[in-house]
PDB file of N, CA and C in Angstrom:
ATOM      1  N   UNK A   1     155.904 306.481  19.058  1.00  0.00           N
ATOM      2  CA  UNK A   1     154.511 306.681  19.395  1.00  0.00           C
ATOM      3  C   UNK A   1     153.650 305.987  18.353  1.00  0.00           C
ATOM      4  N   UNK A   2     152.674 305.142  18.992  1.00  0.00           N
ATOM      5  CA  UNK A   2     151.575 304.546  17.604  1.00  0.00           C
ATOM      6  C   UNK A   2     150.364 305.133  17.601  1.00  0.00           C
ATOM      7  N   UNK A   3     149.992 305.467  16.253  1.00  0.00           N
ATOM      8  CA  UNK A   3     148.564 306.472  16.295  1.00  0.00           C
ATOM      9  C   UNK A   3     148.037 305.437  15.859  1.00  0.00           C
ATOM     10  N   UNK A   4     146.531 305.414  16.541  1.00  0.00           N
ATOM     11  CA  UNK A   4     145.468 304.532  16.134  1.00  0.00           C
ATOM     12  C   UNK A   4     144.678 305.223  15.381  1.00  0.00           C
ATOM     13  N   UNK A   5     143.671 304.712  14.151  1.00  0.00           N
ATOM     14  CA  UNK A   5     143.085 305.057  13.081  1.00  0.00           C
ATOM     15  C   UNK A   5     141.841 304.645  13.603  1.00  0.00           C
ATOM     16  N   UNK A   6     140.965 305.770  14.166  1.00  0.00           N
ATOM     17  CA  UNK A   6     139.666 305.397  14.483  1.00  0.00           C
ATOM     18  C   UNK A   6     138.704 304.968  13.353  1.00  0.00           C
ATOM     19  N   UNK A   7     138.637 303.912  12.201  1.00  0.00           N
ATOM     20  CA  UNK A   7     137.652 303.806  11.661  1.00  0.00           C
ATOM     21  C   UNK A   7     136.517 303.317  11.772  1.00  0.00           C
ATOM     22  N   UNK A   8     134.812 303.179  11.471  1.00  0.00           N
ATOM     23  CA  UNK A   8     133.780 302.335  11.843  1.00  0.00           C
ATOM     24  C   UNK A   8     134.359 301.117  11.841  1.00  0.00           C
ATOM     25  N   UNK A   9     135.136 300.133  11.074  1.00  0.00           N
ATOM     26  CA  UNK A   9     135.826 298.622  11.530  1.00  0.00           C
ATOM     27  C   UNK A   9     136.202 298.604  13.084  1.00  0.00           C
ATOM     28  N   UNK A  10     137.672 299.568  12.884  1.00  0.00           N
ATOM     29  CA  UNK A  10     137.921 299.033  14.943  1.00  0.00           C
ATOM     30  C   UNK A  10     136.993 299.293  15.839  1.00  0.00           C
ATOM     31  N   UNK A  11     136.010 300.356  15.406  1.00  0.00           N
ATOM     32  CA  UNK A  11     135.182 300.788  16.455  1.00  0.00           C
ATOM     33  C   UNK A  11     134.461 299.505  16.771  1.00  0.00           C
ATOM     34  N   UNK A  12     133.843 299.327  15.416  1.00  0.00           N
ATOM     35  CA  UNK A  12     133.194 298.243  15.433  1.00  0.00           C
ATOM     36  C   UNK A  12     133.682 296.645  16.197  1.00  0.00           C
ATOM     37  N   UNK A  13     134.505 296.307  16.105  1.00  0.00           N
ATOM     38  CA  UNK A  13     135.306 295.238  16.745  1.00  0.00           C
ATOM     39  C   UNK A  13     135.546 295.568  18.104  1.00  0.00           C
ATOM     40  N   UNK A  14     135.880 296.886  18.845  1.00  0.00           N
ATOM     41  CA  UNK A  14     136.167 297.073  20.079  1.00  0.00           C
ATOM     42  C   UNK A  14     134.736 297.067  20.834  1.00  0.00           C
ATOM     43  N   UNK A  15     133.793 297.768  20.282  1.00  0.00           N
ATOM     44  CA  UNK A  15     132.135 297.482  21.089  1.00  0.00           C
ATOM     45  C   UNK A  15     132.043 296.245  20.875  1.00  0.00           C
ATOM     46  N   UNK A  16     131.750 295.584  19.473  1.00  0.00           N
ATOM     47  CA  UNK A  16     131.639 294.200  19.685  1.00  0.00           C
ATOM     48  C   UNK A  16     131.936 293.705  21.066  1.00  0.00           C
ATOM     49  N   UNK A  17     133.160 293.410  21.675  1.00  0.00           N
ATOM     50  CA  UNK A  17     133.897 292.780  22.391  1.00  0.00           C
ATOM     51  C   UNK A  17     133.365 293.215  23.665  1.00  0.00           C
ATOM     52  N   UNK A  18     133.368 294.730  23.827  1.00  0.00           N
ATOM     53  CA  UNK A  18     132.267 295.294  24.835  1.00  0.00           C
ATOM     54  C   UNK A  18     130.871 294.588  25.064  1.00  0.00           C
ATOM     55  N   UNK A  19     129.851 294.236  24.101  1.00  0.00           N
ATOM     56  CA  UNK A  19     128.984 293.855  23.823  1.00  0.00           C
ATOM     57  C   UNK A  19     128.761 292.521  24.200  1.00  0.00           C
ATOM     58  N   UNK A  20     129.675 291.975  23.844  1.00  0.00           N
ATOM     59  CA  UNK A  20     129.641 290.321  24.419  1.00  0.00           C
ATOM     60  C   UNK A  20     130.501 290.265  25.736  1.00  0.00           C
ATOM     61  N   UNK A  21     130.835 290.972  26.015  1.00  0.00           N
ATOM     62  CA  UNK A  21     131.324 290.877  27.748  1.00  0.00           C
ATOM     63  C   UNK A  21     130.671 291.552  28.799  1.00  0.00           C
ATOM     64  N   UNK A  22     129.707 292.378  28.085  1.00  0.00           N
ATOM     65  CA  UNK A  22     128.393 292.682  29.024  1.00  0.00           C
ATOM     66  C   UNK A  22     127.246 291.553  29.150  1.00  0.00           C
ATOM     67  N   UNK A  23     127.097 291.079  28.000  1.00  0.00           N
ATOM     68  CA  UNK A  23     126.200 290.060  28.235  1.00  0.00           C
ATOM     69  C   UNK A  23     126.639 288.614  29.235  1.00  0.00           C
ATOM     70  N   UNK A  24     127.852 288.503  28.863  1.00  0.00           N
ATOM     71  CA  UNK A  24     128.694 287.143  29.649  1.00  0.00           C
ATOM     72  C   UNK A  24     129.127 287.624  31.284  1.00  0.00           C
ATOM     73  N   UNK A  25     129.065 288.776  31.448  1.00  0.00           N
ATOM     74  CA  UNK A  25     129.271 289.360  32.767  1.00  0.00           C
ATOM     75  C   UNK A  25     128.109 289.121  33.233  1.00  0.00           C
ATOM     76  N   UNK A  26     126.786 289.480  32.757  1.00  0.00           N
ATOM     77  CA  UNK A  26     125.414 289.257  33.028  1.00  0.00           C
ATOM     78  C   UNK A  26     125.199 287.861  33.333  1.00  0.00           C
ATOM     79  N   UNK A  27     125.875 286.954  32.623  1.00  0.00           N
ATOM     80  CA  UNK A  27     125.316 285.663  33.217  1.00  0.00           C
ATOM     81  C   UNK A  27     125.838 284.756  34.418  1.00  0.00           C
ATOM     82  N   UNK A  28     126.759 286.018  34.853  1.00  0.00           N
ATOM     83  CA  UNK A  28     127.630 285.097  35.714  1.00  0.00           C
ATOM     84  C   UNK A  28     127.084 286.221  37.013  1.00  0.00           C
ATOM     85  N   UNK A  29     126.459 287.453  36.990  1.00  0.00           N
ATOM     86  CA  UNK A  29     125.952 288.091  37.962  1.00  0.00           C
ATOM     87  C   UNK A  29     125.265 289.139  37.536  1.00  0.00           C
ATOM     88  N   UNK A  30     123.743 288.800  37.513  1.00  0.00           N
ATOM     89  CA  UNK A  30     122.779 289.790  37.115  1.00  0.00           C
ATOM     90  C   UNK A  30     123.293 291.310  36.997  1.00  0.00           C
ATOM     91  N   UNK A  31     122.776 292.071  36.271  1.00  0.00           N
ATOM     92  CA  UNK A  31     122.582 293.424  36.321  1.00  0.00           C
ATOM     93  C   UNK A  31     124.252 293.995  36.172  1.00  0.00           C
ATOM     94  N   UNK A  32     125.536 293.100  35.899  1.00  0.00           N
ATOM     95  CA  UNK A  32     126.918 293.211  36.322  1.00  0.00           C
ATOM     96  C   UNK A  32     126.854 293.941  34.595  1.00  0.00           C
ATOM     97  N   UNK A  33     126.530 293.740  33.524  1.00  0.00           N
ATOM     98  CA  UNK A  33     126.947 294.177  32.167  1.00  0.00           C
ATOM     99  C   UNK A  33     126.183 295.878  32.082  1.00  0.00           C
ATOM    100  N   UNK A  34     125.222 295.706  32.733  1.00  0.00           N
ATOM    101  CA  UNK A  34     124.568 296.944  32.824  1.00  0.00           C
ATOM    102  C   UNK A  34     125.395 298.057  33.703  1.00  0.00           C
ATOM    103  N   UNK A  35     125.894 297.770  34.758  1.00  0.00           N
ATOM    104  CA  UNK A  35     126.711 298.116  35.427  1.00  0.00           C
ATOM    105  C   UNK A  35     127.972 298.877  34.830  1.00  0.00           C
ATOM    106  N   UNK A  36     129.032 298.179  33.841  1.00  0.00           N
ATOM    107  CA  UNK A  36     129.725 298.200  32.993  1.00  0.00           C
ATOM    108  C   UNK A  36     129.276 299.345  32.041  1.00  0.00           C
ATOM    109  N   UNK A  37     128.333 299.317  31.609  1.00  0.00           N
ATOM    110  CA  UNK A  37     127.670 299.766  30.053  1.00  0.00           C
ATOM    111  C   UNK A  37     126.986 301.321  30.659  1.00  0.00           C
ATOM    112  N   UNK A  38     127.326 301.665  32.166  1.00  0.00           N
ATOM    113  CA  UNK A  38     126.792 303.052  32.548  1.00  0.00           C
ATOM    114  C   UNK A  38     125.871 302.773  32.924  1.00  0.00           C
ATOM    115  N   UNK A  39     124.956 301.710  33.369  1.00  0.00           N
ATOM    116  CA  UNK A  39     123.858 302.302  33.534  1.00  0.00           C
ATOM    117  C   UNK A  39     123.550 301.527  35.406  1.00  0.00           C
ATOM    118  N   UNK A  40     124.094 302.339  36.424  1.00  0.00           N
ATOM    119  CA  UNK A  40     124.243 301.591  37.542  1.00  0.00           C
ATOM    120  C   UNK A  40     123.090 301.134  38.292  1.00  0.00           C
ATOM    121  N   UNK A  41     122.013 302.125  38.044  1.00  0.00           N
ATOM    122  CA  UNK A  41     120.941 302.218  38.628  1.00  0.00           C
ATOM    123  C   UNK A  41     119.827 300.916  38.173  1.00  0.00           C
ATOM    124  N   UNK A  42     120.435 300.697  37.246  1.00  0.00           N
ATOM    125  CA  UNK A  42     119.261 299.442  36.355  1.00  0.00           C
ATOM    126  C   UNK A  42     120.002 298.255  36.319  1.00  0.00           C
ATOM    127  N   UNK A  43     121.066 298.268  36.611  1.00  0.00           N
ATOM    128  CA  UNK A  43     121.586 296.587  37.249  1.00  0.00           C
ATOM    129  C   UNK A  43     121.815 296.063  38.398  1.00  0.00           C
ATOM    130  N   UNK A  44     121.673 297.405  39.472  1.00  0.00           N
ATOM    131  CA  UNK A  44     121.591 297.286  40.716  1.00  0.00           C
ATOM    132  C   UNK A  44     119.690 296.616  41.020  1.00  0.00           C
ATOM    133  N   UNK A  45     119.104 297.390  40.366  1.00  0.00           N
ATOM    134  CA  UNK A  45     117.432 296.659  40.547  1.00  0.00           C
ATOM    135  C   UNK A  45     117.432 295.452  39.920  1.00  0.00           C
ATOM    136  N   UNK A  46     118.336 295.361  38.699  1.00  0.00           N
ATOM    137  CA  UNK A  46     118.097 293.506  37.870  1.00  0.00           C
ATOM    138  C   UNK A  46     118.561 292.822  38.524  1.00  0.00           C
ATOM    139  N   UNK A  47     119.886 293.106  39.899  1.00  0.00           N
ATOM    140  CA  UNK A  47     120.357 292.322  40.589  1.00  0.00           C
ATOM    141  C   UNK A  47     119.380 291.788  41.753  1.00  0.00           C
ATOM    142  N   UNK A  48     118.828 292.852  42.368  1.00  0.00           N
ATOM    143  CA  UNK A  48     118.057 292.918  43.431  1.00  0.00           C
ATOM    144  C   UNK A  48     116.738 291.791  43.416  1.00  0.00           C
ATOM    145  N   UNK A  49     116.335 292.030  41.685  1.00  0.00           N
ATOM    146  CA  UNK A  49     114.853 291.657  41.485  1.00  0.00           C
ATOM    147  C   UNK A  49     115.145 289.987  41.581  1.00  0.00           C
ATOM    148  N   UNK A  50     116.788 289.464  41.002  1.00  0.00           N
ATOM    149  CA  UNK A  50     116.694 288.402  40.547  1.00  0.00           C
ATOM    150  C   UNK A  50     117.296 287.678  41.909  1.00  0.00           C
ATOM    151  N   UNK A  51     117.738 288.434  42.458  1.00  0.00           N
ATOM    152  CA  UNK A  51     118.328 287.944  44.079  1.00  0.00           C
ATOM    153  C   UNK A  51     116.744 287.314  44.883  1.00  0.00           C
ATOM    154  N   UNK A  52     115.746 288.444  44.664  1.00  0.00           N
ATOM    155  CA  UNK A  52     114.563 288.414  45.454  1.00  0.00           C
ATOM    156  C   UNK A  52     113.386 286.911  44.837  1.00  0.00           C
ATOM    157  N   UNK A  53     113.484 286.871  43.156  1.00  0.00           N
ATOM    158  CA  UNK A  53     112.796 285.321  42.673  1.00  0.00           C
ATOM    159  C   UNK A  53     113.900 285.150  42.550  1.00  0.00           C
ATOM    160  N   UNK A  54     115.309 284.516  43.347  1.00  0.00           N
ATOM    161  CA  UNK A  54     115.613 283.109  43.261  1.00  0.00           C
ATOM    162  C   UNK A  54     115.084 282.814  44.960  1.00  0.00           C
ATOM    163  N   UNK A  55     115.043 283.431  45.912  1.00  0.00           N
ATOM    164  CA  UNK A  55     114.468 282.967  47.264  1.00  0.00           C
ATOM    165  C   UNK A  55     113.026 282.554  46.965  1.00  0.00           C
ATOM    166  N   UNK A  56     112.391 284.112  46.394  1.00  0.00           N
ATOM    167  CA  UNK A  56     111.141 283.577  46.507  1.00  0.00           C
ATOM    168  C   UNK A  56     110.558 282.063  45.925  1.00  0.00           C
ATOM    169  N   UNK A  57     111.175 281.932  44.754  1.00  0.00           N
ATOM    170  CA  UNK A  57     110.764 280.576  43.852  1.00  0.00           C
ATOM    171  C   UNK A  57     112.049 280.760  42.569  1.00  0.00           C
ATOM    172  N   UNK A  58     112.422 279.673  42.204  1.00  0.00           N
ATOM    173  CA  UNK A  58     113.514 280.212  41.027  1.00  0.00           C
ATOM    174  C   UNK A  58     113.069 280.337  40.258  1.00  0.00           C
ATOM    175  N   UNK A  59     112.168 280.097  39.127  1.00  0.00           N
ATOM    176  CA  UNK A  59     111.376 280.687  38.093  1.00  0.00           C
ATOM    177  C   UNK A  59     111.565 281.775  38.129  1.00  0.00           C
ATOM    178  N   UNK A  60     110.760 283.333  38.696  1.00  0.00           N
ATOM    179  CA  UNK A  60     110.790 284.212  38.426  1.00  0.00           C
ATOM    180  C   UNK A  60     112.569 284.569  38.577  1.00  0.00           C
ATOM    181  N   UNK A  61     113.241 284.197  39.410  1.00  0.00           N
ATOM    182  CA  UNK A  61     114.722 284.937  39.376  1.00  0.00           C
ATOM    183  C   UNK A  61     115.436 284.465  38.071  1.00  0.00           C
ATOM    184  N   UNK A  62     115.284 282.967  37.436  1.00  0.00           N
ATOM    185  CA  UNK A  62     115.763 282.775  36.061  1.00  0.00           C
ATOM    186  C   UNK A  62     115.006 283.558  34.995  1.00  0.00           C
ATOM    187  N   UNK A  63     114.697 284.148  35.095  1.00  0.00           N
ATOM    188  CA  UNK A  63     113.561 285.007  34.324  1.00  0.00           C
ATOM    189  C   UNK A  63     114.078 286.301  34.028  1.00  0.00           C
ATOM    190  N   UNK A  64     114.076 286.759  35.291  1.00  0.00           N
ATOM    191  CA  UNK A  64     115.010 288.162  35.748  1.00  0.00           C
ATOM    192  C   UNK A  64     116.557 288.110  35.255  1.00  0.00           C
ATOM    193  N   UNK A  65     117.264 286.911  35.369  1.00  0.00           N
ATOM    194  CA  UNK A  65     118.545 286.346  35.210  1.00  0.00           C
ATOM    195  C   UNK A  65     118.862 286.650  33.746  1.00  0.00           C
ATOM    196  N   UNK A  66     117.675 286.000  32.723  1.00  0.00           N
ATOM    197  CA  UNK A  66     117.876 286.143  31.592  1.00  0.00           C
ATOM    198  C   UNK A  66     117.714 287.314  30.733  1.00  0.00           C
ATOM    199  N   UNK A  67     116.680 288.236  31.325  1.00  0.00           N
ATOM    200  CA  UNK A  67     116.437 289.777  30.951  1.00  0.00           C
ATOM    201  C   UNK A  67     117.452 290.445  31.393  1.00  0.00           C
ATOM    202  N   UNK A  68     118.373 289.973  31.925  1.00  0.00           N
ATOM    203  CA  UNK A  68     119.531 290.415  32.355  1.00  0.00           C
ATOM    204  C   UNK A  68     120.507 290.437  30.902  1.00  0.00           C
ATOM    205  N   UNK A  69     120.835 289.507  30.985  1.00  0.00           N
ATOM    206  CA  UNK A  69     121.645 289.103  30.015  1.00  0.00           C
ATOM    207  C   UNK A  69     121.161 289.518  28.395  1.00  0.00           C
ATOM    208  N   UNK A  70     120.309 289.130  28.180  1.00  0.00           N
ATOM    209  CA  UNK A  70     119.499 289.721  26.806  1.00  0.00           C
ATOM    210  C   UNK A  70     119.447 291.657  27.154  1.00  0.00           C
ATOM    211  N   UNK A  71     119.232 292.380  27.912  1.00  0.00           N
ATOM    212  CA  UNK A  71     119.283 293.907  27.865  1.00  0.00           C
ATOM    213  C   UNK A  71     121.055 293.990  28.103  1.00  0.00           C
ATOM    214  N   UNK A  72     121.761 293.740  28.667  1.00  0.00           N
ATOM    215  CA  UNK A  72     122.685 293.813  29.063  1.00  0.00           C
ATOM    216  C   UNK A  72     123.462 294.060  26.859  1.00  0.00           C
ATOM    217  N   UNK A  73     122.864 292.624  26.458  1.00  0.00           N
ATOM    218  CA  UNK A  73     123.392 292.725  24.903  1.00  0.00           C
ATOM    219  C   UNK A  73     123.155 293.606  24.126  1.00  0.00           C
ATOM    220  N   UNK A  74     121.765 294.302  24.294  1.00  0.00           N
ATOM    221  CA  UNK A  74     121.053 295.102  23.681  1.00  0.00           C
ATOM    222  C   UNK A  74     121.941 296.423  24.138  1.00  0.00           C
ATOM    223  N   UNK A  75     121.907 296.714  24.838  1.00  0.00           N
ATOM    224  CA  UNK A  75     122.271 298.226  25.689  1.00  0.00           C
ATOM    225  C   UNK A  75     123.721 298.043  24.958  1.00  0.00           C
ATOM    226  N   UNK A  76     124.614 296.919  24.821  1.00  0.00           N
ATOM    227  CA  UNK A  76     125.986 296.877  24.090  1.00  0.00           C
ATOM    228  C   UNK A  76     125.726 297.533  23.009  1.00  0.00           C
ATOM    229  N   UNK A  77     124.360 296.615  22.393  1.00  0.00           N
ATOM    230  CA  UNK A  77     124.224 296.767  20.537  1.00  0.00           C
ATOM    231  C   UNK A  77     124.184 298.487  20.417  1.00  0.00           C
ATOM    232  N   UNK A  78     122.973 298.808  21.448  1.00  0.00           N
ATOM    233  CA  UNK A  78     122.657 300.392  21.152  1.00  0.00           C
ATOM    234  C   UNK A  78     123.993 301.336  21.807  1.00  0.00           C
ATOM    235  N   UNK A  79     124.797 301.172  22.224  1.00  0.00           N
ATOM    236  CA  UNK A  79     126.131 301.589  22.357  1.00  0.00           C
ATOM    237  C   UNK A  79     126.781 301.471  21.156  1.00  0.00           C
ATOM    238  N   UNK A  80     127.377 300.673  20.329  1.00  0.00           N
ATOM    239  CA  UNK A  80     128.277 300.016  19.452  1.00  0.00           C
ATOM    240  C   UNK A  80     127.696 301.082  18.237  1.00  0.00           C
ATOM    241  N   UNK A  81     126.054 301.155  18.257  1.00  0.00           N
ATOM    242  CA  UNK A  81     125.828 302.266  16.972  1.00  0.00           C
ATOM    243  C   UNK A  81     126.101 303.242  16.987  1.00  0.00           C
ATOM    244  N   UNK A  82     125.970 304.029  18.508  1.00  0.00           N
ATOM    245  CA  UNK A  82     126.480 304.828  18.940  1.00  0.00           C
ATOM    246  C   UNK A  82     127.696 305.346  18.882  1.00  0.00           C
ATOM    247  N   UNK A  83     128.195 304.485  18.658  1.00  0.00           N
ATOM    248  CA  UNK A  83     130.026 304.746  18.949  1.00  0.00           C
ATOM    249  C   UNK A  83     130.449 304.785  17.747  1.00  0.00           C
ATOM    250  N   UNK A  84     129.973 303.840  16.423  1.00  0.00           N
ATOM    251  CA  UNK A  84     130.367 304.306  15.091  1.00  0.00           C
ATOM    252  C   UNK A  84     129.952 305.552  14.408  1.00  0.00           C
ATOM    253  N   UNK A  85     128.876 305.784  14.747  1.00  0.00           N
ATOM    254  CA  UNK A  85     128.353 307.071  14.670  1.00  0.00           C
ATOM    255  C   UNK A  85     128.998 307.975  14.660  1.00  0.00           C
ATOM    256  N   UNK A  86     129.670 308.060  15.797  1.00  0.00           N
ATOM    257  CA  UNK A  86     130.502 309.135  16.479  1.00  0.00           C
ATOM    258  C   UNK A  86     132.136 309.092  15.550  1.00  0.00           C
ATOM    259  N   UNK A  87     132.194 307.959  15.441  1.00  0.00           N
ATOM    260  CA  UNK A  87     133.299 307.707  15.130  1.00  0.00           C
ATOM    261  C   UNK A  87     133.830 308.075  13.482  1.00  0.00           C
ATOM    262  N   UNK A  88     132.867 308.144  12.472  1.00  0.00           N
ATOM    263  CA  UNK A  88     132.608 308.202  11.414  1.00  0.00           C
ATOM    264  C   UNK A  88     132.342 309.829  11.274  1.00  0.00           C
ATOM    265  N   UNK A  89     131.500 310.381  12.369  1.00  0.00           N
ATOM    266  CA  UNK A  89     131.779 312.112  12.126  1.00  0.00           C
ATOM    267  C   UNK A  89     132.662 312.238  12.486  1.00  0.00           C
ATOM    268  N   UNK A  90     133.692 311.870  13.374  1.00  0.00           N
ATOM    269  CA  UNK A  90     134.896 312.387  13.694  1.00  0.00           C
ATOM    270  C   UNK A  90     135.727 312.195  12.526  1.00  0.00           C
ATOM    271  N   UNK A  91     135.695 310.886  12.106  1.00  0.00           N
ATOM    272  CA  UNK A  91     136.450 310.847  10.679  1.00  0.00           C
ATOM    273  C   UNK A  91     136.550 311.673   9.424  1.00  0.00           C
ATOM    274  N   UNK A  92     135.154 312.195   9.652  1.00  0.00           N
ATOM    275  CA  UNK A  92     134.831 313.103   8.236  1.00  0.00           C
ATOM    276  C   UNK A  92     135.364 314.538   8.264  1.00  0.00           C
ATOM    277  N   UNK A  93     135.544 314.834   9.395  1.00  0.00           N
ATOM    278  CA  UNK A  93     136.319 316.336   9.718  1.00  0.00           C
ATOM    279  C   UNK A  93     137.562 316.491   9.735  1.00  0.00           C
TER     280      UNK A  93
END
C-alpha cells in the first residue's frame, strides 16, 4: 500500500495542473473549465453568451471566449488557495 503525504507542495502542484487545464479546456470550449471547477451554472451561461456573439458578430463572442478562459484560471487560482489551506490544517493535527 503507498501512503501519500498531503503537504502544501503536492497540493500545490496537483491544483496547479487543475488550474491550467481549466483554463486550456476553456479555450477549446467556453465555460468547459468552469464546468470542471464546480461551477455548472456559470459555464453553461459563458457558453451560451459566447455561442450567441459569435452569430451575432464575433467580437463580442471572442470577448466572452476570453473571460472564459481568464475566470476559468482565476476560479483554479481561488481553488488551489483553498486547497492548501485545507491541506496545511489537516497537516497540523
Amino acid at each position: 500500500m503507498i501512503t501519500v503525504v498531503w503537504t502544501p507542495a503536492t497540493v500545490h502542484l496537483l491544483t496547479r495542473k487543475v488550474k491550467i487545464m481549466a483554463a486550456i479546456l476553456s479555450l477549446f470550449w467556453p465555460g468547459l473549465g468552469q464546468l470542471i471547477l464546480g461551477k455548472p451554472f456559470f459555464g453553461l451561461l459563458l457558453f451560451v453568451l459566447a455561442v450567441v456573439g459569435y452569430f451575432a458578430f464575433v467580437v463580442p463572442g471572442l470577448l466572452v471566449h476570453a473571460y472564459a478562459i481568464y475566470h476559468a484560471h482565476q476560479l483554479g487560482r481561488k481553488q488551489q488557495i483553498a486547497d492548501i489551506a485545507a491541506a496545511m490544517q489537516k497537516g497540523s493535527r
